[in-house]
C-alpha atoms as a PDB file:
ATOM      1  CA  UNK A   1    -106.052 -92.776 -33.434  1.00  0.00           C
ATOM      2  CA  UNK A   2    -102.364 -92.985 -33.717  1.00  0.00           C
ATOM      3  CA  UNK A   3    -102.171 -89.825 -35.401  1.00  0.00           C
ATOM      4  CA  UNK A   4    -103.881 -88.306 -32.508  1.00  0.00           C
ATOM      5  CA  UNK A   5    -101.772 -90.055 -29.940  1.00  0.00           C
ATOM      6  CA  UNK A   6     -98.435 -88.483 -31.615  1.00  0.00           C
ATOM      7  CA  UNK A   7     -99.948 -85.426 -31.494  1.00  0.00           C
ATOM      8  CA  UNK A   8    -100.749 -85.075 -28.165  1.00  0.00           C
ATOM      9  CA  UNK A   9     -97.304 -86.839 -27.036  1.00  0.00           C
ATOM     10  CA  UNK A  10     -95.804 -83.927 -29.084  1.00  0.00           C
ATOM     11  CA  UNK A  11     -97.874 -81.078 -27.384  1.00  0.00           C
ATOM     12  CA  UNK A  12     -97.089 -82.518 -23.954  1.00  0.00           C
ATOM     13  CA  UNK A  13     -93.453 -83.139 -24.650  1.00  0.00           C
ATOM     14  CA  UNK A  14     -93.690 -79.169 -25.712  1.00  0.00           C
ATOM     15  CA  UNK A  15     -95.380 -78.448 -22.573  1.00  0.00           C
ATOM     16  CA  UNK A  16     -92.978 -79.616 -20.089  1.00  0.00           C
ATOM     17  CA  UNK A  17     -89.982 -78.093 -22.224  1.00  0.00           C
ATOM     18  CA  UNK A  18     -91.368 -74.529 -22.193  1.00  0.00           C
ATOM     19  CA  UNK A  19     -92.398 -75.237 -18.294  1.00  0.00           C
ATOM     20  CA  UNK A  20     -88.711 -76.140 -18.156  1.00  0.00           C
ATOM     21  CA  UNK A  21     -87.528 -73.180 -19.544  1.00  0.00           C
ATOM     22  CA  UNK A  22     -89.937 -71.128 -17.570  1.00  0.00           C
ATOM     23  CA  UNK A  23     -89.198 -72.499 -14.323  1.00  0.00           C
ATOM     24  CA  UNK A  24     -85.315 -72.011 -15.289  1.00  0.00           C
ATOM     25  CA  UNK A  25     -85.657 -68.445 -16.112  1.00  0.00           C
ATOM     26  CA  UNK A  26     -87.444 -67.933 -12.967  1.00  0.00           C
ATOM     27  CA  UNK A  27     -85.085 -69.030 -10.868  1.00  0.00           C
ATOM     28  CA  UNK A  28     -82.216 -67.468 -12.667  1.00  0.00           C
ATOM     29  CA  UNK A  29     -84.261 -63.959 -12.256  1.00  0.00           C
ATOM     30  CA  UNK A  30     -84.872 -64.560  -8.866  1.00  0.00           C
ATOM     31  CA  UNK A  31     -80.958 -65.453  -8.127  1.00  0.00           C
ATOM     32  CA  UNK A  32     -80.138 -62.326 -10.049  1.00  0.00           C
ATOM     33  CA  UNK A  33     -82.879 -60.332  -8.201  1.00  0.00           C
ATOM     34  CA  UNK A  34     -81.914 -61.784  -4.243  1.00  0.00           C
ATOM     35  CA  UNK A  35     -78.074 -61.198  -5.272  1.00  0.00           C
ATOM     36  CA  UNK A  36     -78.217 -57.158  -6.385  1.00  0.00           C
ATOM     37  CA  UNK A  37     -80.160 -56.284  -3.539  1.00  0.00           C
ATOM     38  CA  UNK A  38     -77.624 -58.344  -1.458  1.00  0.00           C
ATOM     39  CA  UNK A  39     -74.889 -56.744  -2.747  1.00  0.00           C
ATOM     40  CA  UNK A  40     -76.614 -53.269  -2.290  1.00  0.00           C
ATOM     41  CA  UNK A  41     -77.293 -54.340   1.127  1.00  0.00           C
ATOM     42  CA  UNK A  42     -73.522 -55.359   1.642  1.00  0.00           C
ATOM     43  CA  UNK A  43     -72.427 -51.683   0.088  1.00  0.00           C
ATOM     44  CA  UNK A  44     -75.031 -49.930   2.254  1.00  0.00           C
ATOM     45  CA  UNK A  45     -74.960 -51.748   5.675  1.00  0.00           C
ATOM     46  CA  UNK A  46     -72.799 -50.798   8.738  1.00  0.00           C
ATOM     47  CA  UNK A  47     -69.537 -52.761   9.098  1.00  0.00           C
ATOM     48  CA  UNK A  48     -71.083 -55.100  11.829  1.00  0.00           C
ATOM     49  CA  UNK A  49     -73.978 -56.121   9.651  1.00  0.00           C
ATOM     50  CA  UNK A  50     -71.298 -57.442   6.660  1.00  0.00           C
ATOM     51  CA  UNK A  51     -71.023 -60.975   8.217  1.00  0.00           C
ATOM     52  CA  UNK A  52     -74.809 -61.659   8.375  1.00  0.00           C
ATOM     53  CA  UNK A  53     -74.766 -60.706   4.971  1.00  0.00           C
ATOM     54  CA  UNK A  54     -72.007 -62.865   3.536  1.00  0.00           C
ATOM     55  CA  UNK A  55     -73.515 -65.919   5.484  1.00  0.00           C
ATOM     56  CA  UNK A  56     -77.402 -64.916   3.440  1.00  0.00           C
ATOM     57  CA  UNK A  57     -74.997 -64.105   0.041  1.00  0.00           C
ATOM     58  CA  UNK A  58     -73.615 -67.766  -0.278  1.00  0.00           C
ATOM     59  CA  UNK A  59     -76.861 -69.887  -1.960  1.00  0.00           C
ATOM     60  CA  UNK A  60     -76.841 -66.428  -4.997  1.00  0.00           C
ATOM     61  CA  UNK A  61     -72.500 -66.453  -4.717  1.00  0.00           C
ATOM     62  CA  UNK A  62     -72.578 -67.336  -8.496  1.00  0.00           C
ATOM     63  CA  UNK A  63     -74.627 -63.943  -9.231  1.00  0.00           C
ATOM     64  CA  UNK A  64     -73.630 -61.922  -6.605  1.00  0.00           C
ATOM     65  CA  UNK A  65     -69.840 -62.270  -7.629  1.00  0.00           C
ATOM     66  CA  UNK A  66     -69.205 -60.320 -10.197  1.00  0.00           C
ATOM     67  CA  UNK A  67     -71.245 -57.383  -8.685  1.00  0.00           C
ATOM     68  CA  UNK A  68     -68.967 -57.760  -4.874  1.00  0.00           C
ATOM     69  CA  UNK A  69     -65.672 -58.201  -7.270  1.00  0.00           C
ATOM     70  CA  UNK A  70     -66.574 -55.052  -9.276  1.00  0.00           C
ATOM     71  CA  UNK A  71     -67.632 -53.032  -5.576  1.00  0.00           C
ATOM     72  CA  UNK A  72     -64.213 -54.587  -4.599  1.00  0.00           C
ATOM     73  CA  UNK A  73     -61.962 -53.140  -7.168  1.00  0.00           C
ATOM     74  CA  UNK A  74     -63.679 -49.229  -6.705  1.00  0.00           C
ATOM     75  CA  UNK A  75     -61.579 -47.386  -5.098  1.00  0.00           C
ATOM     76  CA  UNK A  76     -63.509 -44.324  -4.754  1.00  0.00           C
ATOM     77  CA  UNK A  77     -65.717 -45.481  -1.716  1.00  0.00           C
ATOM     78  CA  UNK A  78     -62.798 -47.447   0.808  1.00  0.00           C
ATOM     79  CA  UNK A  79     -66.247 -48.637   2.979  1.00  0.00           C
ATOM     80  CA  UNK A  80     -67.738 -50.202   0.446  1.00  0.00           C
ATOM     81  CA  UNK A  81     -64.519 -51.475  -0.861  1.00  0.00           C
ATOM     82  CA  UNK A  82     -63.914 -52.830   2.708  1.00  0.00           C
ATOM     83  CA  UNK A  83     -67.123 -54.096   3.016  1.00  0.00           C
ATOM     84  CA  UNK A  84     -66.961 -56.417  -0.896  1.00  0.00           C
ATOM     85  CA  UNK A  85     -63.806 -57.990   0.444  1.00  0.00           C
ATOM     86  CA  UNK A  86     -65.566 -59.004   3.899  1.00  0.00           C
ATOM     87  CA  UNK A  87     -68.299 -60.348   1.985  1.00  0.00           C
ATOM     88  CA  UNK A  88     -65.933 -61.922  -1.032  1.00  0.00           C
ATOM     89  CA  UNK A  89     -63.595 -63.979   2.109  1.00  0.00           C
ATOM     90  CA  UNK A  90     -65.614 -67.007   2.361  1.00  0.00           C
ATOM     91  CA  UNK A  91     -65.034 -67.800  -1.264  1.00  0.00           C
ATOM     92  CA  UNK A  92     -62.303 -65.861  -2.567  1.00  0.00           C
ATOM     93  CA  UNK A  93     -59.205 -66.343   0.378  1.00  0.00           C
ATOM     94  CA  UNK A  94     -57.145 -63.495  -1.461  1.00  0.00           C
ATOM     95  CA  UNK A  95     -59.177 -61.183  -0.235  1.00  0.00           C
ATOM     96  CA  UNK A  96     -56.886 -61.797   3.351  1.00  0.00           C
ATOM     97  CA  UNK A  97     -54.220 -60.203   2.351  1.00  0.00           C
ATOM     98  CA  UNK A  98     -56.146 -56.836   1.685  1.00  0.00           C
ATOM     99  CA  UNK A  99     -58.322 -57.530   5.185  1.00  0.00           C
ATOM    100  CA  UNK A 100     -55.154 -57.942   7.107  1.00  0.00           C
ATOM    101  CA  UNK A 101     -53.753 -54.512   5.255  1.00  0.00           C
ATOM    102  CA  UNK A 102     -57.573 -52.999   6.657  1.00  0.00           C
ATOM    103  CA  UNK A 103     -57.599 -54.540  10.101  1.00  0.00           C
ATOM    104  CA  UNK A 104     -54.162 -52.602  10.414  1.00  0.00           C
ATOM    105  CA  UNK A 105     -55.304 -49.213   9.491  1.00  0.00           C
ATOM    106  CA  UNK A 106     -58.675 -49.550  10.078  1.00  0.00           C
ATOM    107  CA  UNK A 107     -60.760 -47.611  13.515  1.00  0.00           C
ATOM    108  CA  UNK A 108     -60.949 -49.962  16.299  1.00  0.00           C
ATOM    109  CA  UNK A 109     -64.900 -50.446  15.507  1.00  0.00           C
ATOM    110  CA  UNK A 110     -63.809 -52.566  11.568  1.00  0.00           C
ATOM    111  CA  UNK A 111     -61.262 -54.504  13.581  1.00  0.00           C
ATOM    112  CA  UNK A 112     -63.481 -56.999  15.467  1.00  0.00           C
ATOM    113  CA  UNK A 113     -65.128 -57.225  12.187  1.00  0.00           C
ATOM    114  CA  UNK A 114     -61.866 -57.823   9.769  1.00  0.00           C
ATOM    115  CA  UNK A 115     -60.373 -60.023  12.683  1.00  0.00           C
ATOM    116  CA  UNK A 116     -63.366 -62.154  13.240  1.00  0.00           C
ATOM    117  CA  UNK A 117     -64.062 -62.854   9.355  1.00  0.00           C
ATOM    118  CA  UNK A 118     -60.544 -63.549   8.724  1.00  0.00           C
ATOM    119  CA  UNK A 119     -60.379 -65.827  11.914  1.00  0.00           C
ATOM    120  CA  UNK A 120     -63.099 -67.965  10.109  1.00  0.00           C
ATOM    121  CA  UNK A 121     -62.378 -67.784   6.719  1.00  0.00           C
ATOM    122  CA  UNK A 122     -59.265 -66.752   5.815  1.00  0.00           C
ATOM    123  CA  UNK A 123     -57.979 -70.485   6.157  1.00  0.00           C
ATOM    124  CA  UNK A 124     -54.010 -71.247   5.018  1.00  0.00           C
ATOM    125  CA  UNK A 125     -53.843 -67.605   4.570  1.00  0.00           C
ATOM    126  CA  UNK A 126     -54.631 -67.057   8.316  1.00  0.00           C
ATOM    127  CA  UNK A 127     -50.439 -67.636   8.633  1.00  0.00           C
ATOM    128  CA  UNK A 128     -49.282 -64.759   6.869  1.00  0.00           C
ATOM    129  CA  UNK A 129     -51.570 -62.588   8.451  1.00  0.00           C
ATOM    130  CA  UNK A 130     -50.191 -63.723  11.772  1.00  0.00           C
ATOM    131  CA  UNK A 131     -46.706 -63.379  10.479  1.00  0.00           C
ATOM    132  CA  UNK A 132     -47.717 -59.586   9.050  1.00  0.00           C
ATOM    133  CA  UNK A 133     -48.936 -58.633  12.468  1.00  0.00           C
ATOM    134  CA  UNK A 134     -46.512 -60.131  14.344  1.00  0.00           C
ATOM    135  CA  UNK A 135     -43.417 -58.102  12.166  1.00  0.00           C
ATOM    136  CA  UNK A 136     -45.803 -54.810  12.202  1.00  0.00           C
ATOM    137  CA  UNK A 137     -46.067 -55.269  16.128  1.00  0.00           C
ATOM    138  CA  UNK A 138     -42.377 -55.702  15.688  1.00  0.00           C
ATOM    139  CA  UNK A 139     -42.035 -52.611  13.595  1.00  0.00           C
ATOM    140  CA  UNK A 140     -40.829 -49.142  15.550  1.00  0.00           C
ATOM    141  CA  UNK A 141     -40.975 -47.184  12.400  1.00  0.00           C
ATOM    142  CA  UNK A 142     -44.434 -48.675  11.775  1.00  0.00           C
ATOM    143  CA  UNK A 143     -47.819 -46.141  12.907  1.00  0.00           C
ATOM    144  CA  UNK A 144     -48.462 -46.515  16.700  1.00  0.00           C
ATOM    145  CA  UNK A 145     -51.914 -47.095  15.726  1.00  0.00           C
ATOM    146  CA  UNK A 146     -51.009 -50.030  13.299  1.00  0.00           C
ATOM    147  CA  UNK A 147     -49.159 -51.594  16.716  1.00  0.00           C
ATOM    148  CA  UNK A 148     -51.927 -51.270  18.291  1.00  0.00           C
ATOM    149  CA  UNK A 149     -53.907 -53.119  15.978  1.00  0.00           C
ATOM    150  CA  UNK A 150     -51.472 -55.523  15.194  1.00  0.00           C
ATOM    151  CA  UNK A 151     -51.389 -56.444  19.189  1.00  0.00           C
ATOM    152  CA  UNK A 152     -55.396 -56.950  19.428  1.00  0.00           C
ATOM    153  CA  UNK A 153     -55.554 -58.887  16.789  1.00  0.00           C
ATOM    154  CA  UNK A 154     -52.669 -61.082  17.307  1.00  0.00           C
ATOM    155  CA  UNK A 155     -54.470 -61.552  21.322  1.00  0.00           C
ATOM    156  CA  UNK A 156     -57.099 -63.228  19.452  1.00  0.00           C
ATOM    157  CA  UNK A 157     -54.822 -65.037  16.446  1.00  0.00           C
ATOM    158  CA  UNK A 158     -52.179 -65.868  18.508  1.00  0.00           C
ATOM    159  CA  UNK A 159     -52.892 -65.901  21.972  1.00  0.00           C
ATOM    160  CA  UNK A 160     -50.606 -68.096  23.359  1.00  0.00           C
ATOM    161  CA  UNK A 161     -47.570 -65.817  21.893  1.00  0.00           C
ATOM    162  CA  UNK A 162     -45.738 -68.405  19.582  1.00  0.00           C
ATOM    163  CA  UNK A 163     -44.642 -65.854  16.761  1.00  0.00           C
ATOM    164  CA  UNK A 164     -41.530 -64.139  17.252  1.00  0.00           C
ATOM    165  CA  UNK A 165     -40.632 -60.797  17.393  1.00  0.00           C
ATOM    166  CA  UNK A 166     -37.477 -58.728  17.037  1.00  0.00           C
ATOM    167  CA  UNK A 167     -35.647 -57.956  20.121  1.00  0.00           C
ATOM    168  CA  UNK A 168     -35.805 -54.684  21.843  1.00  0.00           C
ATOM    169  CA  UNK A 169     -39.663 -54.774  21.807  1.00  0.00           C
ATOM    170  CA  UNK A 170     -41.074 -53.033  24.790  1.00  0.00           C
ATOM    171  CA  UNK A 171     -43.747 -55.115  26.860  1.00  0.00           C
ATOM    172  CA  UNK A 172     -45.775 -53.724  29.815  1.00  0.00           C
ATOM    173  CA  UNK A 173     -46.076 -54.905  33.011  1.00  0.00           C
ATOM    174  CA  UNK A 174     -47.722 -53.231  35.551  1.00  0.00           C
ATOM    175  CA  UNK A 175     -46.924 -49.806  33.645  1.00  0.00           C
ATOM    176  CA  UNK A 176     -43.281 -50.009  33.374  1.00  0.00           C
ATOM    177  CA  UNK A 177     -41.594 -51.371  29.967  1.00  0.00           C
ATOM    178  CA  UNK A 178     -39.804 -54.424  30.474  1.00  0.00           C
ATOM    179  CA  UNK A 179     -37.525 -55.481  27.365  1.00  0.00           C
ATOM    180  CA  UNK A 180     -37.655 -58.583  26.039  1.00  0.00           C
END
């Protein structure tokens, strides 16, 4: 009867180690699974659709990060490369310095995008892109379309006005430059 009774302990014990291992395995395929078509998603979706998708990415980060860093680093597709470092902000903050680069060249429909994310996420780093914007609005040399940029964004970052700028830069009033 004891015999019996270690035997059975045994097979049970068994039992709830390979339903341990199976139920492990599951959910590691799953994570895997969710996070690759996630990231596909991410690569594939339109600019405006990147937030939604970073906010579904962060319960399969720990699989999905490699993938996004890899997407990140390819340079031969600047969307998708855009689009990895959107969805890479909320847990990697160096990807602000590379947004704030993007949100100055990019076409006025990424920069709601880039300035939103980096509004929420972008944390301590959220300073130098203020001071970046603020020396690019600054900038006479720099691309009139940077300026531009550089002035919506900072009407969201900065709206009361308390960065500096250099003197001599032109504001509008009314149509007519005043200098500051």
């Amino acid at each position: 009867m004891r015999a019996a009774g270690r035997r059975y302990g045994a097979f049970t014990a068994l039992g709830l180690i390979v339903l341990t291992l199976l139920g492990w395995a599951g959910w590691e395929s799953n994570g895997r699974l969710r996070a690759d078509g996630l990231v596909r998603a991410v690569r594939n979706a339109s600019i405006d659709q990147v937030p939604g998708l970073a906010a579904q990415l962060q319960p399969y980060r720990r699989w999905a990060q490699p993938d996004l860093t890899a997407l990140r680093a390819d340079q031969s597709d600047p969307d998708a490369q855009l689009h990895a470092a959107l969805a890479l902000l909320p847990a990697d903050r160096s990807q602000a310095e590379f947004l704030t680069d993007r949100l100055l060249s990019g076409s006025i429909g990424q920069l709601p995008v880039i300035r939103d994310m980096l509004r929420e996420h972008a944390g301590e780093e959220l300073d130098a892109t203020r001071a970046k914007l603020w020396a690019t609005l600054g900038d006479h040399s720099a691309d009139t379309s940077q300026r531009f940029n550089a002035a919506l964004a900072l009407a969201t970052f900065d709206p009361d006005g308390t960065g500096t700028l250099t003197a001599g830069v032109r504001r509008y009033r009314f149509g007519a430059p005043m200098w500051v």
